[in-house]
N, C-alpha and C. Protein backbone atom coordinates (compact mmCIF):
# COMPACT_ATOMS: atom_id res chain seq x y z
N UNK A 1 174.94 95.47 60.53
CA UNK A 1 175.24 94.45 61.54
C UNK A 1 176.28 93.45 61.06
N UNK A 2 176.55 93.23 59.65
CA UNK A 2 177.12 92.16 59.03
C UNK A 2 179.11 92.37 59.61
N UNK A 3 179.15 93.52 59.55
CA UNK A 3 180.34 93.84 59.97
C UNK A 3 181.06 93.62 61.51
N UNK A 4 179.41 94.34 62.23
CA UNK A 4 179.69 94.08 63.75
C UNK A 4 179.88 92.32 63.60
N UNK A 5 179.41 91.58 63.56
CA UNK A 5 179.62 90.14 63.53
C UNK A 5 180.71 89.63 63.19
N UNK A 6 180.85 90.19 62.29
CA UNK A 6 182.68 89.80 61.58
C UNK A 6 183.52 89.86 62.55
N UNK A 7 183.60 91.53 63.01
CA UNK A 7 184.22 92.06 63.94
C UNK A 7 184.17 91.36 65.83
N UNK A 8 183.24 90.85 66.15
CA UNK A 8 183.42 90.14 67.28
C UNK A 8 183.52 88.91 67.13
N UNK A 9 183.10 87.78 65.77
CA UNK A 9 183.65 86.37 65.87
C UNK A 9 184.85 86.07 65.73
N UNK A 10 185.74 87.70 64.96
CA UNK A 10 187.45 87.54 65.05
C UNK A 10 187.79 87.60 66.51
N UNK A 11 186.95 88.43 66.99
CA UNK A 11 187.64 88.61 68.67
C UNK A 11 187.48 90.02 69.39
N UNK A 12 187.09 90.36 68.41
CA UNK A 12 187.23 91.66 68.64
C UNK A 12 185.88 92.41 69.36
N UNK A 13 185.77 93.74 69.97
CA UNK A 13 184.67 93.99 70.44
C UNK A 13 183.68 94.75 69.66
N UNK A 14 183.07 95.26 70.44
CA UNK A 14 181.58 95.61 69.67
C UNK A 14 180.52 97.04 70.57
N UNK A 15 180.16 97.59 70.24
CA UNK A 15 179.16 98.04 71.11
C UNK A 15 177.37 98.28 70.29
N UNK A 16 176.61 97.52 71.16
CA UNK A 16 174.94 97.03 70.64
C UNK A 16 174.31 97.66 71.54
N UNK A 17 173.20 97.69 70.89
CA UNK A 17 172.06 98.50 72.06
C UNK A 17 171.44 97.02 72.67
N UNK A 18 170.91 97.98 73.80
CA UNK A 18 170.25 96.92 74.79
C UNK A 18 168.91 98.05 75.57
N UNK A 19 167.93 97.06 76.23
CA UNK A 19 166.44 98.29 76.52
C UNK A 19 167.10 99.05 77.87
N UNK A 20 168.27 99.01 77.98
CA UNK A 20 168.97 100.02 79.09
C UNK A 20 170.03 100.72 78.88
N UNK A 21 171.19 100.83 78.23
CA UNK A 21 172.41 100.86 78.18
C UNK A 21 173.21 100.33 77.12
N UNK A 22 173.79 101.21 76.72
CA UNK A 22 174.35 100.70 75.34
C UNK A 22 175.82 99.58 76.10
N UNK A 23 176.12 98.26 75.41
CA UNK A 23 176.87 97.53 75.89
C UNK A 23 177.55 96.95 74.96
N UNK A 24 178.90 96.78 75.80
CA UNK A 24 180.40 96.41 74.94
C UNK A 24 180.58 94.63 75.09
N UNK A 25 180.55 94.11 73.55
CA UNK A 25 180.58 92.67 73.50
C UNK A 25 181.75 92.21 72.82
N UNK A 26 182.06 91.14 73.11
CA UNK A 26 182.75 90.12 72.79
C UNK A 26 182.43 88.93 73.17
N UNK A 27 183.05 87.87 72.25
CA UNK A 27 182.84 86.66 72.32
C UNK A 27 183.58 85.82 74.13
N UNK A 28 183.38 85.16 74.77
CA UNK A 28 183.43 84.79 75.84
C UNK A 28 184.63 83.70 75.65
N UNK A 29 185.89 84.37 75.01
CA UNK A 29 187.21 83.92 74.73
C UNK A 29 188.65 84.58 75.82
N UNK A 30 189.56 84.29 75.90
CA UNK A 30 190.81 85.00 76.91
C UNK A 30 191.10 85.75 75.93
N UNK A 31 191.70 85.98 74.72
CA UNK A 31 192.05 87.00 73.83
C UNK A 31 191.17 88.03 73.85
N UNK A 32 189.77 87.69 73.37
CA UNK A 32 189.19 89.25 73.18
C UNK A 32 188.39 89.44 74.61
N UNK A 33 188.45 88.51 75.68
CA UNK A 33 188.66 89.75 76.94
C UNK A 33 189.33 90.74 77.13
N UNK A 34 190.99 89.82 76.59
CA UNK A 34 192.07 90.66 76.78
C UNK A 34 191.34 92.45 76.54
N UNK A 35 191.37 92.64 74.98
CA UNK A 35 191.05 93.24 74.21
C UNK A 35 190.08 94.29 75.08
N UNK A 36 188.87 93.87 75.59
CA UNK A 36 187.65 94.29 76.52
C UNK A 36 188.09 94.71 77.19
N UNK A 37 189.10 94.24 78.52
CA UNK A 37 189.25 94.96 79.73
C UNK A 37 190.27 95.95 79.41
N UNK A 38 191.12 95.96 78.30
CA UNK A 38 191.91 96.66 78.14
C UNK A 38 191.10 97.91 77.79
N UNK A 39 190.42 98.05 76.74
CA UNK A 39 189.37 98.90 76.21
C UNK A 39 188.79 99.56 77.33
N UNK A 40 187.73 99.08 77.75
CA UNK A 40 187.44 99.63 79.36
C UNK A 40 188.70 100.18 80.19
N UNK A 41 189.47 99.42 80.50
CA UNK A 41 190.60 99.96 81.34
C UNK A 41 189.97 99.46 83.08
N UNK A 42 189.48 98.18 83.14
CA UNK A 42 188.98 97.16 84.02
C UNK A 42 189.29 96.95 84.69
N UNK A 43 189.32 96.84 85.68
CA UNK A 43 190.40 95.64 86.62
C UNK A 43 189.55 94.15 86.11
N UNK A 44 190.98 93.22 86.32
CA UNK A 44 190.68 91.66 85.97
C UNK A 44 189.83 91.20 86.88
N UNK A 45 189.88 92.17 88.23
CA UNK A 45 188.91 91.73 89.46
C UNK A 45 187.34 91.85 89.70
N UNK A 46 187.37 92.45 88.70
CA UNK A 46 185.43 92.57 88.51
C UNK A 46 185.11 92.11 87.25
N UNK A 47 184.39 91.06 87.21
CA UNK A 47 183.62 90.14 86.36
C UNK A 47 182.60 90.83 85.47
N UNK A 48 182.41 90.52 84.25
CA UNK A 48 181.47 91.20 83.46
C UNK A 48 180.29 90.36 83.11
N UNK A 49 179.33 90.29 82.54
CA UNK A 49 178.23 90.47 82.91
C UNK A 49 177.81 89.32 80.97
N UNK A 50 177.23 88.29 80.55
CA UNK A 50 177.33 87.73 79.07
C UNK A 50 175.75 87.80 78.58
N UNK A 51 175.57 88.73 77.37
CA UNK A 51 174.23 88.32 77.26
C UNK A 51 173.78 87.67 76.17
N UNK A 52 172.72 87.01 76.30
CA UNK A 52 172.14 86.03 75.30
C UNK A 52 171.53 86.34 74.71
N UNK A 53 170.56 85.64 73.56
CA UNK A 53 169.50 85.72 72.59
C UNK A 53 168.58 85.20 73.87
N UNK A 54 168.21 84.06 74.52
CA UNK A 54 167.01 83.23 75.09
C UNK A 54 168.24 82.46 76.38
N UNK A 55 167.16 81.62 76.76
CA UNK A 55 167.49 80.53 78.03
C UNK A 55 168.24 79.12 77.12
N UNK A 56 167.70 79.23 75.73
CA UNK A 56 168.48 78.08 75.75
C UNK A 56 170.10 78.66 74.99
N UNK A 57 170.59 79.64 74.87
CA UNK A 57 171.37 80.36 74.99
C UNK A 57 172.87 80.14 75.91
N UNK A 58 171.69 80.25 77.14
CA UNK A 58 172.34 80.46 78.16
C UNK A 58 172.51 79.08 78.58
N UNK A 59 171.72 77.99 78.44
CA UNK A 59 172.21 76.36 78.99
C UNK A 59 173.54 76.20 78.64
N UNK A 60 173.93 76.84 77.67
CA UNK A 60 175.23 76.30 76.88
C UNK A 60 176.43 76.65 77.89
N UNK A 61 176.47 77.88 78.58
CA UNK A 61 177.04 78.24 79.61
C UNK A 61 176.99 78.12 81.14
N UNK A 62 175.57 78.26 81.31
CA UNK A 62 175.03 77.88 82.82
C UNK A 62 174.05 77.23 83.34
N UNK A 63 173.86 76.16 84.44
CA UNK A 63 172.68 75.54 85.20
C UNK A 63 171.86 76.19 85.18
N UNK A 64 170.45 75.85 84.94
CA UNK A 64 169.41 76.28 84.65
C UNK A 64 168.48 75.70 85.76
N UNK A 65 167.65 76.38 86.87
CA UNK A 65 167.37 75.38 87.75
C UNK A 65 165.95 75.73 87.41
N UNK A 66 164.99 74.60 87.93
CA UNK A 66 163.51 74.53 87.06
C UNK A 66 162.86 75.97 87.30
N UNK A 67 162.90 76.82 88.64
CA UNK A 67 161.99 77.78 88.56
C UNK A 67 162.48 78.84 87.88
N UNK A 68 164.12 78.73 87.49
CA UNK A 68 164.41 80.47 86.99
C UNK A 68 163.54 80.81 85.45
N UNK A 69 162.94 80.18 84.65
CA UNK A 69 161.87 81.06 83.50
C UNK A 69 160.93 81.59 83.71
N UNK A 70 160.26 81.13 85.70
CA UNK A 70 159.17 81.84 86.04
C UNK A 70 159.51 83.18 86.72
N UNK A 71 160.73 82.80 87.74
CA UNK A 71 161.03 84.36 87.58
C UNK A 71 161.53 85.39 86.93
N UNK A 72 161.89 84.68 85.70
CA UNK A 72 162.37 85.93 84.81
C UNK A 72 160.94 86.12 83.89
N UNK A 73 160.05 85.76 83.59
CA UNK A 73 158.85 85.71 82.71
C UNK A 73 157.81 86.74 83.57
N UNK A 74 157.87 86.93 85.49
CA UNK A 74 157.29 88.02 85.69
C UNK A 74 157.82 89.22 85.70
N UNK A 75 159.13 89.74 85.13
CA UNK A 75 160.05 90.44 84.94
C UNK A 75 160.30 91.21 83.60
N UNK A 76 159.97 92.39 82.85
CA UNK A 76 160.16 92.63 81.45
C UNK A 76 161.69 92.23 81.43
N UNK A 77 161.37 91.46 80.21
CA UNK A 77 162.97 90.93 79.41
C UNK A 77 163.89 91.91 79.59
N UNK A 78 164.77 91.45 79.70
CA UNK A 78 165.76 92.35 80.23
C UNK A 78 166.26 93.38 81.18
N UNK A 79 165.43 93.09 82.09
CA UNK A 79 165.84 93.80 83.07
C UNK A 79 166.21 93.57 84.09
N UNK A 80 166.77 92.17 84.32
CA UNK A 80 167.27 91.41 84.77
C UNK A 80 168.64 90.85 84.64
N UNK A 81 169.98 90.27 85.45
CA UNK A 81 171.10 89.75 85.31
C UNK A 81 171.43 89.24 86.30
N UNK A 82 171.17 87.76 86.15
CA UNK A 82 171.05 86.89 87.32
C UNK A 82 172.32 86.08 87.22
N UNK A 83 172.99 85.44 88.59
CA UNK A 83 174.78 85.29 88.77
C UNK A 83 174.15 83.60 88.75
N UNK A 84 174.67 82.72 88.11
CA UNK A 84 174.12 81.28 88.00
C UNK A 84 175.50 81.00 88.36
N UNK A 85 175.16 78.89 88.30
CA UNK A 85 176.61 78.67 88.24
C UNK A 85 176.87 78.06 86.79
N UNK A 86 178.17 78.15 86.78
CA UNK A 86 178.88 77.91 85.46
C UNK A 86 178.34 76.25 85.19
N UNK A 87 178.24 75.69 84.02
CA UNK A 87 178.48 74.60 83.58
C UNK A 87 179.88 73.90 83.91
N UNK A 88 180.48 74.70 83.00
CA UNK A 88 182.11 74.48 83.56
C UNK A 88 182.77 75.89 83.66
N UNK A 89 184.12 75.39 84.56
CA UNK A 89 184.54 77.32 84.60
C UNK A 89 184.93 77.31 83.78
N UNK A 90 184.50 78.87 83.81
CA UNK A 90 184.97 79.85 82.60
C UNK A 90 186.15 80.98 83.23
N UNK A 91 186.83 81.55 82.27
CA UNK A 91 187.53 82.58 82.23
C UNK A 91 187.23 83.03 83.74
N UNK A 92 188.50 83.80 84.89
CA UNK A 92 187.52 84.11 85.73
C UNK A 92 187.00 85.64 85.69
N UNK A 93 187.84 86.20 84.62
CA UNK A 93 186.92 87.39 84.12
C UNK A 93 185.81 87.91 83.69
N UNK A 94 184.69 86.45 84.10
CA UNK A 94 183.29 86.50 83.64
C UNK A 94 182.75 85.70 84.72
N UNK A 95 184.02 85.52 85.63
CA UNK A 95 183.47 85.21 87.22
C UNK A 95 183.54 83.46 87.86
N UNK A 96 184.34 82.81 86.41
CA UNK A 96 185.07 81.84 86.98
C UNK A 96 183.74 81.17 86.54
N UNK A 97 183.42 80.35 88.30
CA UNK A 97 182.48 79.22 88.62
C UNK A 97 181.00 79.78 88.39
N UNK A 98 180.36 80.90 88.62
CA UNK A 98 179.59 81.88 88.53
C UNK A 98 179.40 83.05 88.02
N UNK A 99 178.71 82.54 87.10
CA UNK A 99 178.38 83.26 85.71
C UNK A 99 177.17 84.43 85.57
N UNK A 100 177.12 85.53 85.47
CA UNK A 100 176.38 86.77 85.31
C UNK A 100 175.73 86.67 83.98
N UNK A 101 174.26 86.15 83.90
CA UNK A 101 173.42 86.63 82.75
C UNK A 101 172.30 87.22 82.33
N UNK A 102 172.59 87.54 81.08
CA UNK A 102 171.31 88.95 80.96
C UNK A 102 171.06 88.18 79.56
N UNK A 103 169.24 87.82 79.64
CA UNK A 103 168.62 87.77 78.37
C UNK A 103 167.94 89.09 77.88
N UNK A 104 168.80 89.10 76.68
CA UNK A 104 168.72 91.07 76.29
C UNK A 104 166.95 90.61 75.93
N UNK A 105 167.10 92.22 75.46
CA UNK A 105 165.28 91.78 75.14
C UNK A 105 165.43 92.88 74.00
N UNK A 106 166.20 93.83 73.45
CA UNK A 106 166.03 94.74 72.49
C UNK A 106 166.16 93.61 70.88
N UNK A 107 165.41 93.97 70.09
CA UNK A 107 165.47 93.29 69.14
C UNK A 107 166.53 93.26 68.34
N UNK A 108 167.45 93.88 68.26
CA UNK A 108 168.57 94.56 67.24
C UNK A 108 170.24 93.46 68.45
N UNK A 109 169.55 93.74 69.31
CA UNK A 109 170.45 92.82 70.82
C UNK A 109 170.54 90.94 70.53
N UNK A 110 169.27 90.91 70.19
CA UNK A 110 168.88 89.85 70.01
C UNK A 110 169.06 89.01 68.55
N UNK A 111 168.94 89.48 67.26
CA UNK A 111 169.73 89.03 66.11
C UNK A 111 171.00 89.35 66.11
N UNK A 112 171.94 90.30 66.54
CA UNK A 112 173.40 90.12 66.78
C UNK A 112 173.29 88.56 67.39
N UNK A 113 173.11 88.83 68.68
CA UNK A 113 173.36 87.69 69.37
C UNK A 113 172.96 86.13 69.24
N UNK A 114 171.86 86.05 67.91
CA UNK A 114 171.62 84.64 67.54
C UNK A 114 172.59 84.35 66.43
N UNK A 115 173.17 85.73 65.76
CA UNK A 115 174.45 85.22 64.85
C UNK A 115 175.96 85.25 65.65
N UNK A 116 175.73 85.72 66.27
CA UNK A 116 177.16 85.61 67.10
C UNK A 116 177.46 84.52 68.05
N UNK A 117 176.15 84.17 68.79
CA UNK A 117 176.47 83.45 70.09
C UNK A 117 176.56 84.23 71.48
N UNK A 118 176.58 83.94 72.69
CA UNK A 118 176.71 84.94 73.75
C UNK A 118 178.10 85.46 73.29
N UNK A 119 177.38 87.11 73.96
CA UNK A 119 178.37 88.30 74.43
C UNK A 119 178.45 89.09 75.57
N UNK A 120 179.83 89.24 75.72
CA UNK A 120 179.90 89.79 76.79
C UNK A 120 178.37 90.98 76.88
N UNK A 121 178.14 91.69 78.21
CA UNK A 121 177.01 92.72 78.03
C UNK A 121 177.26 93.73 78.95
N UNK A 122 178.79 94.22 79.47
CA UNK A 122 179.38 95.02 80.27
C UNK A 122 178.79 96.49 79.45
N UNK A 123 178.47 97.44 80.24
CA UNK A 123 178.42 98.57 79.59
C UNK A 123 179.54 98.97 78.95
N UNK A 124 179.16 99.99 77.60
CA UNK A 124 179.69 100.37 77.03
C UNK A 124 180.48 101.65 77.16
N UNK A 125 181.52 102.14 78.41
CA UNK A 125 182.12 102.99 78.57
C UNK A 125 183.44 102.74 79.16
N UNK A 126 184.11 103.74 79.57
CA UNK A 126 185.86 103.51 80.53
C UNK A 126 185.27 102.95 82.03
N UNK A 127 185.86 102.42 82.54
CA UNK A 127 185.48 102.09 83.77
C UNK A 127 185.50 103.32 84.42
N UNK A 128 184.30 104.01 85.20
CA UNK A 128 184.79 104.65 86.49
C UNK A 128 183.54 105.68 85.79
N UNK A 129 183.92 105.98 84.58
CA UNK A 129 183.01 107.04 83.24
C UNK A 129 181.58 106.95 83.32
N UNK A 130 180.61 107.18 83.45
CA UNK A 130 179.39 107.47 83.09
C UNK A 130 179.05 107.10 81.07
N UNK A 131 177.85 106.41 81.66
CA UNK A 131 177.69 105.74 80.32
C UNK A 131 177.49 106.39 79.50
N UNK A 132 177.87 106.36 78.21
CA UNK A 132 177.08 107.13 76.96
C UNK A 132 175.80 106.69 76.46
N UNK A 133 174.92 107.94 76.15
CA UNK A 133 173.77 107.34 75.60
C UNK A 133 173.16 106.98 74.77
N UNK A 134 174.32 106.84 73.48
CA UNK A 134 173.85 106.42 72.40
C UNK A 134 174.98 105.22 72.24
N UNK A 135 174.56 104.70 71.30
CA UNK A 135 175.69 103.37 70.66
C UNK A 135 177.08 104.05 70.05
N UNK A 136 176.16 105.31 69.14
CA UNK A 136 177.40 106.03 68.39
C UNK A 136 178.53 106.30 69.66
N UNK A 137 178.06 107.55 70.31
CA UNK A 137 178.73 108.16 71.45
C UNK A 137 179.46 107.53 72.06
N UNK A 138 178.77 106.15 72.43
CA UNK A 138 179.46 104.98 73.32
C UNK A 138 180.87 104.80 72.28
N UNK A 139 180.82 104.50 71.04
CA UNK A 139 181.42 103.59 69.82
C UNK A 139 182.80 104.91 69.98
N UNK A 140 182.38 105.98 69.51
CA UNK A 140 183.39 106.81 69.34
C UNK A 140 184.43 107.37 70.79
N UNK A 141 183.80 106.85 71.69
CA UNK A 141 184.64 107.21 73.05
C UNK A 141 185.65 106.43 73.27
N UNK A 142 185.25 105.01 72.70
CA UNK A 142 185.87 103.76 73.47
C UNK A 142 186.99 104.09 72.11
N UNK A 143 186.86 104.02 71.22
CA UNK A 143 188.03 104.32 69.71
C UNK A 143 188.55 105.29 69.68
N UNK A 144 188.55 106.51 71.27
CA UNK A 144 189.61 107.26 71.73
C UNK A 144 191.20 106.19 71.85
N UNK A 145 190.88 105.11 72.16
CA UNK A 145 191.79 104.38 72.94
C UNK A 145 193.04 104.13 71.14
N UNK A 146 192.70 104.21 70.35
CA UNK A 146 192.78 103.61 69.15
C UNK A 146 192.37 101.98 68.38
N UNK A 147 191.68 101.72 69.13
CA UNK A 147 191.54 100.03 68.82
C UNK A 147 190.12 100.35 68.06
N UNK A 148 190.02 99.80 67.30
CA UNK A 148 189.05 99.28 66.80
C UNK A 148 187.78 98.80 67.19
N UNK A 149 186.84 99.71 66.74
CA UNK A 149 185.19 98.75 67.99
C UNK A 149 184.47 98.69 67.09
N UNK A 150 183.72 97.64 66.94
CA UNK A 150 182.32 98.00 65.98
C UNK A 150 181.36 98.31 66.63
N UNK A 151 180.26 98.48 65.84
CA UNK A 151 178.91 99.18 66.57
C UNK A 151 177.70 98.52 65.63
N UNK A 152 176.84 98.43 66.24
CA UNK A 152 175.09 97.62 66.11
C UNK A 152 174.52 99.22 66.20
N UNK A 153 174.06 100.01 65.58
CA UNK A 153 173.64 101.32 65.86
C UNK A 153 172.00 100.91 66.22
N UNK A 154 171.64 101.64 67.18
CA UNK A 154 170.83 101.22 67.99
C UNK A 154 169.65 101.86 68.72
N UNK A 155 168.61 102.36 69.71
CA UNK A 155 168.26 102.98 70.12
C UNK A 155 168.26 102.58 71.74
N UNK A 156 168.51 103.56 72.56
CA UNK A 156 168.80 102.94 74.26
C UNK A 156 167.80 103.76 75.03
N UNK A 157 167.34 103.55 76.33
CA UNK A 157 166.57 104.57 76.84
C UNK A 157 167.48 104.88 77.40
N UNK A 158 168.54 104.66 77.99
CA UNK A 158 169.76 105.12 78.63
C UNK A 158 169.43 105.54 80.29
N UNK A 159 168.16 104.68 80.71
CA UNK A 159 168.04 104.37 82.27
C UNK A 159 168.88 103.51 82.76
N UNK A 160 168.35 102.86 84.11
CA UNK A 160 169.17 101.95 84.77
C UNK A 160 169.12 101.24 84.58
N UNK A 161 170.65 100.74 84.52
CA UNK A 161 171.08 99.56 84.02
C UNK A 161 169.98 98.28 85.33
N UNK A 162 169.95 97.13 84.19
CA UNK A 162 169.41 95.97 84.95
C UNK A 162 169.53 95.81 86.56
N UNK A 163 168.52 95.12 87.22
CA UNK A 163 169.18 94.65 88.32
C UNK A 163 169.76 93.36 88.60
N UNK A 164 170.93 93.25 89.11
CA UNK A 164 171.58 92.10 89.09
C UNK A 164 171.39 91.40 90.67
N UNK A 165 171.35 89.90 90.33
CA UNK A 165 170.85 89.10 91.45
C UNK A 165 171.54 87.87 91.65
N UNK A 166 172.08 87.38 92.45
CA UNK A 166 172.45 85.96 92.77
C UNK A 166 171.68 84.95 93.20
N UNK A 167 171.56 83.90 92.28
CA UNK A 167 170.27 83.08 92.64
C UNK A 167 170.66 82.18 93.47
N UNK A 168 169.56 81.49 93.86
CA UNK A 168 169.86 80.69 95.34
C UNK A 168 170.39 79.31 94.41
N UNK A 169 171.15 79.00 93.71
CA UNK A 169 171.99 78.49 93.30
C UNK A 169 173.22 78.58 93.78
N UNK A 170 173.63 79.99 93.40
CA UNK A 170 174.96 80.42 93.95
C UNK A 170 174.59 80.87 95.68
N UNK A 171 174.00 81.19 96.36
CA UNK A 171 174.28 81.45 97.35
C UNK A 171 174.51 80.64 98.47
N UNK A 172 175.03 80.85 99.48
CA UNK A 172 175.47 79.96 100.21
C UNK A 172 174.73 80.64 101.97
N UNK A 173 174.77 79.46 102.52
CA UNK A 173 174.22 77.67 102.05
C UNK A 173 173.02 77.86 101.33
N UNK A 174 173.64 76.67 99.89
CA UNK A 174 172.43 76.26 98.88
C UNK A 174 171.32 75.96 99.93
N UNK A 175 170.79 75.87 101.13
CA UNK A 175 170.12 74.57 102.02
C UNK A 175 168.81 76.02 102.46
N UNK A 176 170.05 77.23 102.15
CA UNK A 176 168.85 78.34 102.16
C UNK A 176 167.60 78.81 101.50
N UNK A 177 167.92 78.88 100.05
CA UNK A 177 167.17 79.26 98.74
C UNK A 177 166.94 80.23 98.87
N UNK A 178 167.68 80.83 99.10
CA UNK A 178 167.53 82.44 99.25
C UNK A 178 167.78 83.01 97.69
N UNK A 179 167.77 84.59 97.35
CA UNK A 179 167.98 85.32 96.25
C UNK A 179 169.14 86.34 97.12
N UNK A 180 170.08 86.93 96.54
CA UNK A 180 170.43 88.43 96.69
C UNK A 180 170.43 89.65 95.85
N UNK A 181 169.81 90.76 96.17
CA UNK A 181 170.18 91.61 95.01
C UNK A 181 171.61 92.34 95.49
N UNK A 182 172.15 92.37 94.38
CA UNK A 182 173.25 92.92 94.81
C UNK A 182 174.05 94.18 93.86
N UNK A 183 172.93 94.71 93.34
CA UNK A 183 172.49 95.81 92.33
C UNK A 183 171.26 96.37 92.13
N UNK A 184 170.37 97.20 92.63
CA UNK A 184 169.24 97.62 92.02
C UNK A 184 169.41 98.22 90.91
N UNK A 185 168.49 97.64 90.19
CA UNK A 185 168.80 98.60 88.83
C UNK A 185 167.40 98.98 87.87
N UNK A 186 166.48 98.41 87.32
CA UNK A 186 165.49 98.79 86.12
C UNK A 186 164.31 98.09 87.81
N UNK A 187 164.41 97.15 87.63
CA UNK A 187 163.51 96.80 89.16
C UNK A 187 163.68 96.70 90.28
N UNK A 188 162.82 97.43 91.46
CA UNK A 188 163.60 97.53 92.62
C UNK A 188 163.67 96.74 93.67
N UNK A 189 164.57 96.40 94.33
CA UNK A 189 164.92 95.12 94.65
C UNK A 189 163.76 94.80 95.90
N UNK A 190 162.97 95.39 96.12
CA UNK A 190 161.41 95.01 96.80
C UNK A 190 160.59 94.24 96.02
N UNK A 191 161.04 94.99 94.84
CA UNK A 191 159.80 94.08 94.01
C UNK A 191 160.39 92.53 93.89
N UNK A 192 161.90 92.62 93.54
CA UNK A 192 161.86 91.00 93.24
C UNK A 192 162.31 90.24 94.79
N UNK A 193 162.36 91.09 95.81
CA UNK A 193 162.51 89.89 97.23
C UNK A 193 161.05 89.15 97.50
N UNK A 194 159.71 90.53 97.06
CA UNK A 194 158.91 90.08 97.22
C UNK A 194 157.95 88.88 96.45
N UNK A 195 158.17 89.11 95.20
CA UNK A 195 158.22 87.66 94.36
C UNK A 195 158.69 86.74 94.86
N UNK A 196 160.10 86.68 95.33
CA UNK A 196 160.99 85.24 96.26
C UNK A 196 159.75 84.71 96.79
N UNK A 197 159.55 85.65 97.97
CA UNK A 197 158.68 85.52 99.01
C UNK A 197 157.40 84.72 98.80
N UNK A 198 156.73 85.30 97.63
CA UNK A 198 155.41 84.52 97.93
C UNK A 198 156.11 83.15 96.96
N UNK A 199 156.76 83.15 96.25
CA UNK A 199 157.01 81.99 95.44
C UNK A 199 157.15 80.88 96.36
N UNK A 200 158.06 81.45 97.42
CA UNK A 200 158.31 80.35 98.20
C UNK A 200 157.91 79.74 99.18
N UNK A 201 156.66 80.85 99.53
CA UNK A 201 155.26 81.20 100.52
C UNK A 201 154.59 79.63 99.69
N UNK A 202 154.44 79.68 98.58
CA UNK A 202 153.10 78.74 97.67
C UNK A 202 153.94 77.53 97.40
N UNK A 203 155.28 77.45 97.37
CA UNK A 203 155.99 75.93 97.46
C UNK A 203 156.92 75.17 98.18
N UNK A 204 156.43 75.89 99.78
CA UNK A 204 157.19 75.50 100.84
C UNK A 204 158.70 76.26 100.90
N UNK A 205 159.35 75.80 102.08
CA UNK A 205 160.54 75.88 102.75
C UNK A 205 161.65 76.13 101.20
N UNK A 206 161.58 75.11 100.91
CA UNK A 206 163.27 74.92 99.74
C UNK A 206 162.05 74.40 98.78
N UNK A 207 163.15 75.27 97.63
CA UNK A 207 162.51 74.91 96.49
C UNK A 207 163.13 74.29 95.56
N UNK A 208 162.28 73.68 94.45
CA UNK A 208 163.92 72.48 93.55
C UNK A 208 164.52 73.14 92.81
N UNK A 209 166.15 72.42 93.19
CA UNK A 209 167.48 73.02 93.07
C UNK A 209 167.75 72.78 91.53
């Protein structure tokens, strides 16, 4: 791991396991995006996805509104990637004002990421490509390109990727408190409308922002 670390606090990327999908990191800088979307072969127009060690992780980057630890706490860690809003904007290659995050939950995910700081958590393949299912596989596809990647060698179940959600933070009108899924992925998006539902069944109309 000592290397992978080296290798993404210069700038550079990385590929770590995660309990879904092996995923390509970097530090949440314009240079080693550069680096990322180039690697992928991206468009600048789709936003990638930053994952953390924990929530307080993630304060450093995004609003934290009081109920999101209860809905991610009835949720196995990580299987989740919820669109918050930014603290301040960021890059808008990580979506500007609204920020995409995933608290990894694989353990090997999780000490990278308390020595590194957030990383990007875009899967680890070409855009368009079907994921690889190992870290190696992933590592040696992307270093077709010739650039340089490190690797966290890892174990993946190599199911579906997280489901990603926009919290009633970002959605509009805030006055709604609504959720969107706008990805099914490890949970299906019944299960978490229906959580919304009674959550908001047991604390009225709008809930605090």
């Amino acid at each position: 791991m000592d290397e992978a670390v080296r290798i993404a606090l210069a700038g550079g990327c990385i590929v770590y396991p995660t309990t879904t999908q092996p995923a390509l990191g970097c530090i949440p800088e314009p240079a080693a995006l550069d680096r990322l979307f180039a690697l992928k072969k991206r468009s600048a127009e789709m936003p990638v996805s930053i994952g953390v060690a924990d929530l307080s992780q993630a304060a450093t980057l995004v609003e934290l509104s009081d109920d999101l630890p209860a809905f991610l706490e009835s949720f196995p860690e990580g299987s989740l990637t919820v669109i918050l809003p930014a603290r301040e904007p960021l890059d808008a290659r990580l979506g500007g004002e609204k920020i995409a995050i995933r608290v990894v939950a694989h353990p090997l995910a999780k000490a990278l990421l308390r020595r590194t700081g957030p990383l990007t958590a875009t899967s680890a393949n070409i855009s368009g490509a079907p994921p690889s299912k190992t870290c190696e596989a992933a590592a040696a596809s992307l270093a077709e390109t010739g650039e340089k990647v490190g690797i966290v060698a890892g174990l993946t179940t190599s199911g579906p990727p997280s489901t990603l959600i926009a919290w009633h933070s970002v959605c509009v009108p805030l006055e709604c408190a609504c959720i969107e899924v706008l990805r099914e992925g490890m949970i299906p998006s019944e299960e978490v409308l229906t959580w919304w539902k009674n959550q908001t069944s047991n604390n009225g109309e709008t809930l605090d922002m």
